[in-house]
Protein backbone atom coordinates (compact mmCIF):
# COMPACT_ATOMS: atom_id res chain seq x y z
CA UNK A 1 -31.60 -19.96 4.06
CA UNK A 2 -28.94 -22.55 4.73
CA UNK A 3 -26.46 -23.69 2.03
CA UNK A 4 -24.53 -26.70 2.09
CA UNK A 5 -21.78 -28.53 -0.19
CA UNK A 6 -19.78 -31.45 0.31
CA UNK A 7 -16.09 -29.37 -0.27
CA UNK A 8 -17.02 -25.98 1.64
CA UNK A 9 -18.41 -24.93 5.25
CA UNK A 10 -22.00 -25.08 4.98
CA UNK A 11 -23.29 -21.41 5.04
CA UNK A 12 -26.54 -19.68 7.33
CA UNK A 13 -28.41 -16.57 5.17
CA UNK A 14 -31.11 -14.45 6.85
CA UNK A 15 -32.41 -10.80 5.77
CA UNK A 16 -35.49 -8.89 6.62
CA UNK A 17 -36.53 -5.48 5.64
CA UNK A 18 -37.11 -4.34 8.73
CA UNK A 19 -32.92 -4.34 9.77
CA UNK A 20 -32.56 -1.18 7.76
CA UNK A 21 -30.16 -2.89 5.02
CA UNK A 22 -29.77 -4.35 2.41
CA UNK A 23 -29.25 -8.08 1.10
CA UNK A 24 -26.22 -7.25 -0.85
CA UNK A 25 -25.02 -4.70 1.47
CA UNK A 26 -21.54 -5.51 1.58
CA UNK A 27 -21.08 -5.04 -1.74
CA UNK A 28 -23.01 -1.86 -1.98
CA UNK A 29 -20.64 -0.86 0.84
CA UNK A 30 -17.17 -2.03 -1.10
CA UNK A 31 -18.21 -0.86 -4.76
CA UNK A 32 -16.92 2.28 -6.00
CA UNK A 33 -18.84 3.28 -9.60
CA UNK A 34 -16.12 5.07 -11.30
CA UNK A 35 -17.51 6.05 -14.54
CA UNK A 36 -21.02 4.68 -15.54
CA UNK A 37 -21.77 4.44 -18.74
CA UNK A 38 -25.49 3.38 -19.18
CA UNK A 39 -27.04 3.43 -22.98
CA UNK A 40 -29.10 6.45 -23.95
CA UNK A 41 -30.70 7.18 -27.16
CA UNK A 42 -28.91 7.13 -29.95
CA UNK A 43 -25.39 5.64 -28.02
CA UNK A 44 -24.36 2.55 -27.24
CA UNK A 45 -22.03 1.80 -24.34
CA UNK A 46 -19.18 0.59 -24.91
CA UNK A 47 -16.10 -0.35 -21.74
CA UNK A 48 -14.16 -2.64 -19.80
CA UNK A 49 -10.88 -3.83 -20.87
CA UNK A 50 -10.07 -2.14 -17.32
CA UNK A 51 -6.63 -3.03 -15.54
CA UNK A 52 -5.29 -1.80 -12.27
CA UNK A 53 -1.56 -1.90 -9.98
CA UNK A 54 -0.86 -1.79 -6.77
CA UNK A 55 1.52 1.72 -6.24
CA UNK A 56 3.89 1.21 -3.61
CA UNK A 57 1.51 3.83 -1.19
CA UNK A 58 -0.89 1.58 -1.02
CA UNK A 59 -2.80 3.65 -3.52
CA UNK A 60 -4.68 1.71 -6.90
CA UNK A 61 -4.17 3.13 -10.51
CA UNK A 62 -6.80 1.84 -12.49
CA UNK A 63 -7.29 2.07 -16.39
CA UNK A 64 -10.32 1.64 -18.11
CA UNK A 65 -11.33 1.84 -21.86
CA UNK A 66 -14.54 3.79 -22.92
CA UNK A 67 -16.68 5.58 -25.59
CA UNK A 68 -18.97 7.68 -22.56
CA UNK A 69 -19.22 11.53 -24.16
CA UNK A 70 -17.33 10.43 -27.96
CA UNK A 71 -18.94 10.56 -30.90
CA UNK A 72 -18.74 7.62 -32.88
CA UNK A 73 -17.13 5.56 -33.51
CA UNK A 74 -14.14 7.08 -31.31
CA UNK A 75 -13.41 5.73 -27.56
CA UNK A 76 -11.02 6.66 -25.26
CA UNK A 77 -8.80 5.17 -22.48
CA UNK A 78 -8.83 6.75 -18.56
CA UNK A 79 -7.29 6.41 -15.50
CA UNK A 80 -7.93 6.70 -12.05
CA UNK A 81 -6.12 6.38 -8.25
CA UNK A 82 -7.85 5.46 -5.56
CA UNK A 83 -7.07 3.91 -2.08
CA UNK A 84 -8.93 1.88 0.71
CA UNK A 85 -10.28 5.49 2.36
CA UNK A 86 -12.13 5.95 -0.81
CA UNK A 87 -14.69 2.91 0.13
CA UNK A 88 -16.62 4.88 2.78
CA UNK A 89 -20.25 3.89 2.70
CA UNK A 90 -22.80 6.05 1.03
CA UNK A 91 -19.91 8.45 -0.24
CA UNK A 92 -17.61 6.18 -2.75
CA UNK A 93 -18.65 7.65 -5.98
CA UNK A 94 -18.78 10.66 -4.58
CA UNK A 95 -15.04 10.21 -3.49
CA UNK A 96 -13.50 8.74 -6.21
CA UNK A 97 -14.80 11.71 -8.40
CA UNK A 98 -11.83 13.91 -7.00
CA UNK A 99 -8.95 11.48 -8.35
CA UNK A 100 -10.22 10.22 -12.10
CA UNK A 101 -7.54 11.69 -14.52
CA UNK A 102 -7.42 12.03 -18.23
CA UNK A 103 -5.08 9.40 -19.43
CA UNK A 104 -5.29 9.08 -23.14
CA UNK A 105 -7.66 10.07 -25.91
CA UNK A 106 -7.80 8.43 -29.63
């Protein structure tokens, strides 16, 4: 697949299932999940609203608003550090599970 536009470097795209990865493998390598939320009976998902800072360290604190495990209608706010080491491939969610904190509840 070859892309081209007039205002950016033209760009070359190739997969096949055979190489063992995936199309979209660099994201799947530099997403960390850190609290899914998907809908199940009876309960809606609600979150985002998230927000994050740079600590001095190096290290991210992220905030994130969400109704996962409240009863209706009730949501809650939480937070989370992370850092660059957390981004290993295969093991991110696993990772980041270790840091998320409790940062407020409504």
């Amino acid at each position: 697949y070859r892309l081209k536009n007039e205002t950016e470097p033209s760009f070359d795209w190739e997969w096949k299932a055979s190489s063992g990865r995936f199309p979209d493998q660099y994201s799947i390598d530099h997403m960390l999940e850190l609290q899914a939320n998907p809908p199940v009976e009876g309960k809606r998902p609600d979150n985002g609203y998230s927000s994050w800072v740079e600590l001095p360290e190096g290290q991210i604190y992220f905030v994130d608003y969400t109704n996962k495990g409240d009863q209706p209608p009730t949501a809650h706010l939480y937070g989370a550090v992370f850092s660059k080491n957390d981004f290993p491939t295969g093991a991110a969610s696993a990772a980041l599970r270790r840091h998320v904190l409790p940062f407020s509840k409504r």
